[in-house]
PDB file of N, CA and C in Angstrom:
ATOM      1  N   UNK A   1     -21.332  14.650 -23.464  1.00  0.00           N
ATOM      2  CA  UNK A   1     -22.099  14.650 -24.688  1.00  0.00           C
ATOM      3  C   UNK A   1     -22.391  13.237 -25.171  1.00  0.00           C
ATOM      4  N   UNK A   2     -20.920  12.011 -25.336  1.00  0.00           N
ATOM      5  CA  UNK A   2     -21.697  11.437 -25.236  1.00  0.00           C
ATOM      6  C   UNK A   2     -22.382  10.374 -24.596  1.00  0.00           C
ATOM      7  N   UNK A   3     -22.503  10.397 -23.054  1.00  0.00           N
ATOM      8  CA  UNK A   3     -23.600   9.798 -22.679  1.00  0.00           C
ATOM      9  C   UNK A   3     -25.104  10.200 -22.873  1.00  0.00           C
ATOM     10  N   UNK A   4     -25.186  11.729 -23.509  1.00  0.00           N
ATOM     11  CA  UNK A   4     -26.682  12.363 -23.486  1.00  0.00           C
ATOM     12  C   UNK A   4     -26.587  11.630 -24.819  1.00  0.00           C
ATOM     13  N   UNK A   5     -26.022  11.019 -25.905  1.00  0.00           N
ATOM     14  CA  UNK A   5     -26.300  10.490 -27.493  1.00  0.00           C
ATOM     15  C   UNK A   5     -26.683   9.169 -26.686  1.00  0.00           C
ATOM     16  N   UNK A   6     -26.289   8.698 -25.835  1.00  0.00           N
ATOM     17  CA  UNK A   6     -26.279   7.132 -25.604  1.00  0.00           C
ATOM     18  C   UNK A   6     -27.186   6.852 -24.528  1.00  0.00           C
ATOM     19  N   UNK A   7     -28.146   8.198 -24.200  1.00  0.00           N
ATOM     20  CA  UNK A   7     -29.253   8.249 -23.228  1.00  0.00           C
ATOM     21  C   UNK A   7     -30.525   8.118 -23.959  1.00  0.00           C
ATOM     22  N   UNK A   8     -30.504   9.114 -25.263  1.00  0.00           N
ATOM     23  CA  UNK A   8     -31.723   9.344 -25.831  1.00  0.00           C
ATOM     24  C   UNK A   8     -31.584   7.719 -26.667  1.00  0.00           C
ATOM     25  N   UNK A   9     -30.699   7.555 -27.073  1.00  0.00           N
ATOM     26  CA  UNK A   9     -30.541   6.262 -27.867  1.00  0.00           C
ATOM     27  C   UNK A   9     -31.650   5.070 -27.093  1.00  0.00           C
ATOM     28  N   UNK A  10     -30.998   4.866 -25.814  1.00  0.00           N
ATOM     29  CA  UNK A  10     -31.493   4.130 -24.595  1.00  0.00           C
ATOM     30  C   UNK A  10     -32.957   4.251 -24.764  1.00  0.00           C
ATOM     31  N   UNK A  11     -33.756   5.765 -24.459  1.00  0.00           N
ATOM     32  CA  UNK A  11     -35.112   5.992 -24.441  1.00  0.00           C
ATOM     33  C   UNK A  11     -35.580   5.573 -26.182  1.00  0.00           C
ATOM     34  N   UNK A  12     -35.103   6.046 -26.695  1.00  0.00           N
ATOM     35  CA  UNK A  12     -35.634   5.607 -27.966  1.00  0.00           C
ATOM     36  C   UNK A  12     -36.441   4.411 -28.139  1.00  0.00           C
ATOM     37  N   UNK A  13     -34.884   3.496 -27.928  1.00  0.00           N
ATOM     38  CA  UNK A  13     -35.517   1.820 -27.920  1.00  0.00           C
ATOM     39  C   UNK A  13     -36.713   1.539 -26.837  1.00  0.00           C
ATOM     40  N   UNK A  14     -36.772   2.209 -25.429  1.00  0.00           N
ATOM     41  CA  UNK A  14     -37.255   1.842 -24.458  1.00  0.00           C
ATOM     42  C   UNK A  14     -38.610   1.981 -24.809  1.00  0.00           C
ATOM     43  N   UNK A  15     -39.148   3.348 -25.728  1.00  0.00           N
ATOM     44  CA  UNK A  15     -41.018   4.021 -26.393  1.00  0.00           C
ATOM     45  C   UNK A  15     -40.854   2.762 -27.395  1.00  0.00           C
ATOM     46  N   UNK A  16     -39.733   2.477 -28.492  1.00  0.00           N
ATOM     47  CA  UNK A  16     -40.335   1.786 -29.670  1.00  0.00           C
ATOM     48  C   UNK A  16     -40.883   0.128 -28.591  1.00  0.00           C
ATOM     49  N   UNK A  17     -39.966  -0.430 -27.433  1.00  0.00           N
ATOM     50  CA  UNK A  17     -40.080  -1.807 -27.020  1.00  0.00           C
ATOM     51  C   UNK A  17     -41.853  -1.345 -26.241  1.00  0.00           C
ATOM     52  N   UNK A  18     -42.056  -0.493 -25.391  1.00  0.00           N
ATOM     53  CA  UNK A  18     -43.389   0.222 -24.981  1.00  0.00           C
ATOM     54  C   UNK A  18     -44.460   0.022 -25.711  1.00  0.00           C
ATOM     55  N   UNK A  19     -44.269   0.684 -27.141  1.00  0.00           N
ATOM     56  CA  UNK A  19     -45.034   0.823 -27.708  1.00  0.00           C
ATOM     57  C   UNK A  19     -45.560  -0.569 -28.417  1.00  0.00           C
ATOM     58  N   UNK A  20     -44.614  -1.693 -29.017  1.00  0.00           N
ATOM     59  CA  UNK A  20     -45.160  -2.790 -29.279  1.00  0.00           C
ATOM     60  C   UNK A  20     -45.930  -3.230 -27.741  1.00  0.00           C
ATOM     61  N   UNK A  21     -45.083  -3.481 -27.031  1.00  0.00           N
ATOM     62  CA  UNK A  21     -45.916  -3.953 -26.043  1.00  0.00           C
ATOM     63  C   UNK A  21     -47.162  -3.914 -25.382  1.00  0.00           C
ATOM     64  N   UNK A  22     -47.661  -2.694 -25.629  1.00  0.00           N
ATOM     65  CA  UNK A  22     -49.227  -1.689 -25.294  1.00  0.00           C
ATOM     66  C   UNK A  22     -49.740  -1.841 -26.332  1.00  0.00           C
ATOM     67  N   UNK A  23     -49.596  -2.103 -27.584  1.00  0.00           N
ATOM     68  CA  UNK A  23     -50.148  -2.448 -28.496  1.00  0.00           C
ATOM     69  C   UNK A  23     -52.000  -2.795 -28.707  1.00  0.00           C
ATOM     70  N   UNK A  24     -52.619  -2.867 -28.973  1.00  0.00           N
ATOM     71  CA  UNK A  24     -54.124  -2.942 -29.189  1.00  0.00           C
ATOM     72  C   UNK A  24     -54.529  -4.779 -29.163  1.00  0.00           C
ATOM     73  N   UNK A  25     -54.563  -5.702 -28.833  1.00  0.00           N
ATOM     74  CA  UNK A  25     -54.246  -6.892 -29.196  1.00  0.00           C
ATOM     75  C   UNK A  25     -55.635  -7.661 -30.348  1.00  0.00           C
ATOM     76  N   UNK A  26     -56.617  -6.260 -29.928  1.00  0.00           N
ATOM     77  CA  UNK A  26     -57.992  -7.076 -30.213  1.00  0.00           C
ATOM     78  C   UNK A  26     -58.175  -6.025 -31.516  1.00  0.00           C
ATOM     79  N   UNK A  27     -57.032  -4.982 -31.657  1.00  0.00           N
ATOM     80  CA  UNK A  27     -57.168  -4.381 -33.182  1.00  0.00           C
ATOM     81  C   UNK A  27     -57.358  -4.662 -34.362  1.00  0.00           C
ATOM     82  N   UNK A  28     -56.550  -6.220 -34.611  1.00  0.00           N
ATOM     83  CA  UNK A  28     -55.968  -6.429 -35.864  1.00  0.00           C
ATOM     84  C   UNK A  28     -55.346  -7.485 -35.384  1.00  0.00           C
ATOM     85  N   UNK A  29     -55.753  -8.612 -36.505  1.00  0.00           N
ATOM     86  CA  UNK A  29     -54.941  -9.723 -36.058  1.00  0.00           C
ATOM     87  C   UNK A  29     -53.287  -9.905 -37.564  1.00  0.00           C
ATOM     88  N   UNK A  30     -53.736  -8.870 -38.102  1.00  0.00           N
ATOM     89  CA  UNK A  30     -51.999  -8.495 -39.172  1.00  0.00           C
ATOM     90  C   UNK A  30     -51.282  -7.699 -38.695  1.00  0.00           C
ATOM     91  N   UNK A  31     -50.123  -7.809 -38.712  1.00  0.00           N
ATOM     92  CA  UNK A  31     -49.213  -6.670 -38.361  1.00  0.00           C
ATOM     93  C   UNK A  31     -49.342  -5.683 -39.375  1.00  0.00           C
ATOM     94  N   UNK A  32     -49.209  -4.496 -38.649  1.00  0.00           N
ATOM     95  CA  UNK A  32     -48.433  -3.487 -40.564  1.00  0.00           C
ATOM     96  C   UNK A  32     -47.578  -2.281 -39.847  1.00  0.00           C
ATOM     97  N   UNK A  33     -46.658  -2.420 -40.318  1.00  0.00           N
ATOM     98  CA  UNK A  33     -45.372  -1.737 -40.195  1.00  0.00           C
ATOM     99  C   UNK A  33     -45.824  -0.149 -40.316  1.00  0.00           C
ATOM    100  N   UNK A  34     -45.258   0.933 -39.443  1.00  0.00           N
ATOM    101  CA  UNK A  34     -45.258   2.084 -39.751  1.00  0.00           C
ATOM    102  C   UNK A  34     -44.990   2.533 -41.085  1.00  0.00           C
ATOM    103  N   UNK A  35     -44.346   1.745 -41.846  1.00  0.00           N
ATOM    104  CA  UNK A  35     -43.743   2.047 -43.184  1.00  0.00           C
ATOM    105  C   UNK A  35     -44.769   1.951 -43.688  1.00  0.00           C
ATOM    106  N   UNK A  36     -45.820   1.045 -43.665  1.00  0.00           N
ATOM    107  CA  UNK A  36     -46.880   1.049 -44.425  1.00  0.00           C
ATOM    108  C   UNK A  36     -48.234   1.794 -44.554  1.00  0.00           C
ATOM    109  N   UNK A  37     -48.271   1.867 -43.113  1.00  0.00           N
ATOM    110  CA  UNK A  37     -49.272   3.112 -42.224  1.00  0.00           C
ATOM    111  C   UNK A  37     -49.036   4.140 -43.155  1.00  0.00           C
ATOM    112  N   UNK A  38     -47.332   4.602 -43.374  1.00  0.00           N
ATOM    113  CA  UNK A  38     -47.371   6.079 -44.444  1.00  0.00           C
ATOM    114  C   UNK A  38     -46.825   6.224 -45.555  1.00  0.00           C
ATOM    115  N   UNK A  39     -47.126   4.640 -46.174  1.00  0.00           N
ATOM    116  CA  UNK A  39     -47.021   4.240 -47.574  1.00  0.00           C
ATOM    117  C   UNK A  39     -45.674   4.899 -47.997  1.00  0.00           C
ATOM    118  N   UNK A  40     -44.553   4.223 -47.153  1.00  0.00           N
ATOM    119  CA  UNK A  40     -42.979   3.977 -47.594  1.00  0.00           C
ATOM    120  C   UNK A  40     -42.252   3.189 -47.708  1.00  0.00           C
ATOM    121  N   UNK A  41     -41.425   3.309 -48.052  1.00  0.00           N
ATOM    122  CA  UNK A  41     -40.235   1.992 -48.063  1.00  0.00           C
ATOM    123  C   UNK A  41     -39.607   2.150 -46.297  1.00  0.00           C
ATOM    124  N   UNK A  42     -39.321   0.864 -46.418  1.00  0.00           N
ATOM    125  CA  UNK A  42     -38.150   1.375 -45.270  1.00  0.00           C
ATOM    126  C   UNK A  42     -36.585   1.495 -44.993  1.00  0.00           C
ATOM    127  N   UNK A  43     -36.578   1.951 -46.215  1.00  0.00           N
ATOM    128  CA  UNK A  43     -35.462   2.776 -46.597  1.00  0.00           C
ATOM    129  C   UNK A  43     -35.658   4.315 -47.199  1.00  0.00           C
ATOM    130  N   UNK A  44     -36.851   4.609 -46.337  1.00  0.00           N
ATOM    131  CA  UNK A  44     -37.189   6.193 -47.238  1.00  0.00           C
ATOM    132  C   UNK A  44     -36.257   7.050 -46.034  1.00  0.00           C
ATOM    133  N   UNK A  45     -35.871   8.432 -46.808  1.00  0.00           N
ATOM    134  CA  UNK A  45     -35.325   9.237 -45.663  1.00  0.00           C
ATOM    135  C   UNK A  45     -36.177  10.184 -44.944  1.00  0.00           C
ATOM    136  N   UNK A  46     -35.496  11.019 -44.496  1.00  0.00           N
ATOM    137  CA  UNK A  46     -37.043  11.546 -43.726  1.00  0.00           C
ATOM    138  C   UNK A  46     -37.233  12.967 -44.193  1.00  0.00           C
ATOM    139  N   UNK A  47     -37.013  13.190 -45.193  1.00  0.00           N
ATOM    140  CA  UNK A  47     -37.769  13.736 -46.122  1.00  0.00           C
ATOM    141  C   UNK A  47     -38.910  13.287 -46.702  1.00  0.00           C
ATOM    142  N   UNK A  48     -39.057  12.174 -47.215  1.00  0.00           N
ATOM    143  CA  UNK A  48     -39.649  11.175 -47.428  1.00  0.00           C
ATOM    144  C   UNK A  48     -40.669  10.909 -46.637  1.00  0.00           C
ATOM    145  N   UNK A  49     -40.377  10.587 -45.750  1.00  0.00           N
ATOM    146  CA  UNK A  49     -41.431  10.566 -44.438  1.00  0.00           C
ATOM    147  C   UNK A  49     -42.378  11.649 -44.483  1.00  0.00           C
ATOM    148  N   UNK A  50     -41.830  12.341 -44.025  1.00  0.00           N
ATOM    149  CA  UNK A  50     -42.356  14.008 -43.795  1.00  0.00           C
ATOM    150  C   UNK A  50     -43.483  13.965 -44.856  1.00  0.00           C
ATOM    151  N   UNK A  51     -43.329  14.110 -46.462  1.00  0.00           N
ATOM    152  CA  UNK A  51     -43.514  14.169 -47.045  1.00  0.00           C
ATOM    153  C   UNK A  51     -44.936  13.476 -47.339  1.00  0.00           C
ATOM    154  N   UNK A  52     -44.636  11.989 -47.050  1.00  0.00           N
ATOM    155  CA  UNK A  52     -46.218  11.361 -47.191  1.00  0.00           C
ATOM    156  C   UNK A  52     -46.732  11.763 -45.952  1.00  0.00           C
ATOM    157  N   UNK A  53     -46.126  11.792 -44.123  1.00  0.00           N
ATOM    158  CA  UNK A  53     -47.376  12.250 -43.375  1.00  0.00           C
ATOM    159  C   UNK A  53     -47.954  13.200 -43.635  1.00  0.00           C
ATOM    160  N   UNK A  54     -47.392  14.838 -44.499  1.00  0.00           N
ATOM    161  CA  UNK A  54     -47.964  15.900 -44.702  1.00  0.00           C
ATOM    162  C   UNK A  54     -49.405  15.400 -45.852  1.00  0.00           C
ATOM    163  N   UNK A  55     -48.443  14.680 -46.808  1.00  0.00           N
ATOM    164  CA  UNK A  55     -49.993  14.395 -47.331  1.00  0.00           C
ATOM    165  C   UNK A  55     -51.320  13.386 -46.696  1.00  0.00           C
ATOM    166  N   UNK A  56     -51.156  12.457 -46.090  1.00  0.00           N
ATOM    167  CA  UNK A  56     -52.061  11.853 -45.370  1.00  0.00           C
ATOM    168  C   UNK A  56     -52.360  12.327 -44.505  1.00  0.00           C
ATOM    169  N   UNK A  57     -51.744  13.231 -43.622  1.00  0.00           N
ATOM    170  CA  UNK A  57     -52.489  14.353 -42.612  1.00  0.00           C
ATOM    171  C   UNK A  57     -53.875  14.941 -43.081  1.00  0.00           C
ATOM    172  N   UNK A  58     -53.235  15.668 -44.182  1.00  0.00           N
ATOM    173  CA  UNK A  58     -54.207  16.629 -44.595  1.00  0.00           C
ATOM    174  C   UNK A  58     -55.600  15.547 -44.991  1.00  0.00           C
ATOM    175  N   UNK A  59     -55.290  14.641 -45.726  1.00  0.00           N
ATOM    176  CA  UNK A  59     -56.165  13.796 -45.990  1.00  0.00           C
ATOM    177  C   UNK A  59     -57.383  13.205 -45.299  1.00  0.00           C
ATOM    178  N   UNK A  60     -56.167  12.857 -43.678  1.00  0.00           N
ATOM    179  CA  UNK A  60     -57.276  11.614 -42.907  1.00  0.00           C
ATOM    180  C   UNK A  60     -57.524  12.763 -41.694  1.00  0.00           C
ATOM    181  N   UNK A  61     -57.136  14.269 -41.818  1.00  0.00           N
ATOM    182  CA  UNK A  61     -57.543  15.286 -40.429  1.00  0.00           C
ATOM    183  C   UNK A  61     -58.790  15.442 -40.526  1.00  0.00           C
ATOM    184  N   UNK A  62     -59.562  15.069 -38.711  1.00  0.00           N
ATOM    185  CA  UNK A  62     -60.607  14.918 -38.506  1.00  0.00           C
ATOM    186  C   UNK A  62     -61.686  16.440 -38.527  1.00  0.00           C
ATOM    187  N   UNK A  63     -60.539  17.491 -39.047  1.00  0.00           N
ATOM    188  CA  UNK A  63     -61.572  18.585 -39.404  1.00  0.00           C
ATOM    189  C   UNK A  63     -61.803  18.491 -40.851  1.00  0.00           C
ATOM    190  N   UNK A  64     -61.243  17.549 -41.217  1.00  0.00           N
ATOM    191  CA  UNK A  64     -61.519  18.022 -42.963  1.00  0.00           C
ATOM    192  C   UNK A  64     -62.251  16.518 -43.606  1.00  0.00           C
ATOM    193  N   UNK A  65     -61.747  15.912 -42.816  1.00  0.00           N
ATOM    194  CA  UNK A  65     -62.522  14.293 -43.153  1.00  0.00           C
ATOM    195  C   UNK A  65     -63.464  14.048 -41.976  1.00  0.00           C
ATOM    196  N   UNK A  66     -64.801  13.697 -42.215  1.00  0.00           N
ATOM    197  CA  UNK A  66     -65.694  13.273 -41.650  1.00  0.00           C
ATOM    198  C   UNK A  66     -66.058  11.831 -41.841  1.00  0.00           C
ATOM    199  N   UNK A  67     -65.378  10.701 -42.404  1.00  0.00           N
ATOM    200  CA  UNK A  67     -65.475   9.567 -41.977  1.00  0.00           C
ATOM    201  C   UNK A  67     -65.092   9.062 -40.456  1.00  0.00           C
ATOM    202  N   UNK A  68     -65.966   8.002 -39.947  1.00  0.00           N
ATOM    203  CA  UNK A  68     -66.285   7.463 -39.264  1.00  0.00           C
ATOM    204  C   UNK A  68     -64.769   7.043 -38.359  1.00  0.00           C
ATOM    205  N   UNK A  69     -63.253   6.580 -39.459  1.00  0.00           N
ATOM    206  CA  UNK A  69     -62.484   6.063 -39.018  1.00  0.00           C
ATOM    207  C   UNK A  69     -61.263   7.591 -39.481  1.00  0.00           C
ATOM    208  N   UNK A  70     -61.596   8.444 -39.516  1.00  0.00           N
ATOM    209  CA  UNK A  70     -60.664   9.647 -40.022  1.00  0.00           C
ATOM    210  C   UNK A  70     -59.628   9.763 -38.905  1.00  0.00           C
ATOM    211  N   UNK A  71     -60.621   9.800 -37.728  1.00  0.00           N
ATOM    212  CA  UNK A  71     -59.295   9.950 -36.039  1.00  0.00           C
ATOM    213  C   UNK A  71     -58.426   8.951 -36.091  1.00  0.00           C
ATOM    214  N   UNK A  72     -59.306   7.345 -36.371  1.00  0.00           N
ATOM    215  CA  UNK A  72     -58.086   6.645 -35.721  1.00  0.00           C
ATOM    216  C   UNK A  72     -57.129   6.630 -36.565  1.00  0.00           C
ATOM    217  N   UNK A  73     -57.134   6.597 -38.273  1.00  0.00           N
ATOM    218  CA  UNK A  73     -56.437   6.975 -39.618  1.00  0.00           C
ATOM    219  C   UNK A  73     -55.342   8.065 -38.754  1.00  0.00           C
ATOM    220  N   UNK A  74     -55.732   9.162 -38.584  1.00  0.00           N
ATOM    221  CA  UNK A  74     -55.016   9.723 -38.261  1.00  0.00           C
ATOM    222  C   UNK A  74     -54.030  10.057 -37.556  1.00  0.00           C
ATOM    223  N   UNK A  75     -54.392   9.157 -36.044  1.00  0.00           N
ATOM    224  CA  UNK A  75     -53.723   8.819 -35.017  1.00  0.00           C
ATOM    225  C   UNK A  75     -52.897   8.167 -35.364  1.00  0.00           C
ATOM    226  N   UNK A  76     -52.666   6.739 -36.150  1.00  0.00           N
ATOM    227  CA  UNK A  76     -51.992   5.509 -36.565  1.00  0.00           C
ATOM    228  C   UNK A  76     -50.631   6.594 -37.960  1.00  0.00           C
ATOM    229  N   UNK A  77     -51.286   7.382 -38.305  1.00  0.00           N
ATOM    230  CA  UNK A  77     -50.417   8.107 -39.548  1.00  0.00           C
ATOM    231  C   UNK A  77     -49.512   8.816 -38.040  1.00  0.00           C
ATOM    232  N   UNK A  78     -49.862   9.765 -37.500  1.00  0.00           N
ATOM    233  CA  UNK A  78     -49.261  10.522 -36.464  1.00  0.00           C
ATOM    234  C   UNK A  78     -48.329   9.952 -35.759  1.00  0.00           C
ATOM    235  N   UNK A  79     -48.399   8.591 -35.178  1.00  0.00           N
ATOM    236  CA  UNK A  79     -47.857   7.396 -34.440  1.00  0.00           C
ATOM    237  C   UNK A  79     -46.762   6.843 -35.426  1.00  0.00           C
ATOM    238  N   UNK A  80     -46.920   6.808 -36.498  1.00  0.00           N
ATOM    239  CA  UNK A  80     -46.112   6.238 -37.503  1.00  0.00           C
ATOM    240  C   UNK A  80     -45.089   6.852 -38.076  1.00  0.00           C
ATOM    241  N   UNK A  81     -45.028   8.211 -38.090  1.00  0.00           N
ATOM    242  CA  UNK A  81     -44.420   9.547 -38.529  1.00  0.00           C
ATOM    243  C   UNK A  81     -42.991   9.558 -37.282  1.00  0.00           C
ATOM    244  N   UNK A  82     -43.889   9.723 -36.130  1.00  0.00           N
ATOM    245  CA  UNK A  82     -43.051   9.639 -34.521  1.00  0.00           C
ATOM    246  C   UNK A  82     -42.041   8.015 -34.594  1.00  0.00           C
ATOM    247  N   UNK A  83     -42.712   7.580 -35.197  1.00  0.00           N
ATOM    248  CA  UNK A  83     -41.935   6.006 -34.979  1.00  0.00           C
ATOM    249  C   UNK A  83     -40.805   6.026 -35.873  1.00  0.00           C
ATOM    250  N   UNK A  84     -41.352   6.285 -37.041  1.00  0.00           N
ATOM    251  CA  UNK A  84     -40.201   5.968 -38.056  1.00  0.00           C
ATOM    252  C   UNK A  84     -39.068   7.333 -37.951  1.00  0.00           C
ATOM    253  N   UNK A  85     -39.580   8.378 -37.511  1.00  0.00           N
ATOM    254  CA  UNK A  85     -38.045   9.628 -36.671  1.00  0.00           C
ATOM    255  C   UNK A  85     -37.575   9.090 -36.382  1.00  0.00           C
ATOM    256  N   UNK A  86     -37.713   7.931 -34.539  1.00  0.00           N
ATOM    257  CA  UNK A  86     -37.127   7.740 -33.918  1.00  0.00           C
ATOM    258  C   UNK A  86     -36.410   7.158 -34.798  1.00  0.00           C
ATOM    259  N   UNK A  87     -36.837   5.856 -34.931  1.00  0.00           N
ATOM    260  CA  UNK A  87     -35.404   4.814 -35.853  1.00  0.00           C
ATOM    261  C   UNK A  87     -34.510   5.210 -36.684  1.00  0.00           C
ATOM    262  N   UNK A  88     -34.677   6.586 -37.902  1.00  0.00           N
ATOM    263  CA  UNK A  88     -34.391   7.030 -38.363  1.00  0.00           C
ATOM    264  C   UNK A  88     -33.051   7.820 -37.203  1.00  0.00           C
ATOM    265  N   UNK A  89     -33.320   8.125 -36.499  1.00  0.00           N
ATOM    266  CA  UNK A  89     -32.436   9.003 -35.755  1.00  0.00           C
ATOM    267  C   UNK A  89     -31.692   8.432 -34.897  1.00  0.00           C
ATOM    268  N   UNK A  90     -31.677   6.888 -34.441  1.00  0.00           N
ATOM    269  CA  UNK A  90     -31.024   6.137 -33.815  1.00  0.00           C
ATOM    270  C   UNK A  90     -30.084   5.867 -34.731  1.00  0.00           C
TER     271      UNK A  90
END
């Protein structure tokens, strides 16, 4: 048991180090923290979390919003939700 806590731990870090790394380079020349993507602290719990992606979901979903940037809004909220679990759960 626990090497399977000290496996997922392992993968955890391995998507969050991935994911900076694949990163967009020609996106944005500011950083902004997942925390900010879903307008939290980063000390919110994940209730908290939950809580603002449910509302910015509904907000930036590309069936209900027809702006131009609603997908990628959405994608970056979706991505941010997944990110801040993981850490949360490490």
């Amino acid at each position: 048991m626990a090497a399977q806590g000290a496996f997922r731990r392992m993968a955890a870090c391995l998507v969050l180090v991935l994911l900076c790394l694949t990163e967009d380079q020609q996106a944005s020349k500011t950083v902004r923290s997942y925390y900010d993507t879903l307008n939290v602290e980063p000390t919110a719990t994940d209730s908290q979390i939950k809580k603002s992606f449910r509302s910015l979901a509904v907000r930036y979903h590309p069936d209900k919003n027809k702006s131009a940037q609603a997908e990628t809004t959405f994608r970056e909220i979706a991505e941010g939700k997944q990110c801040c679990n993981i850490l949360i759960n490490i």
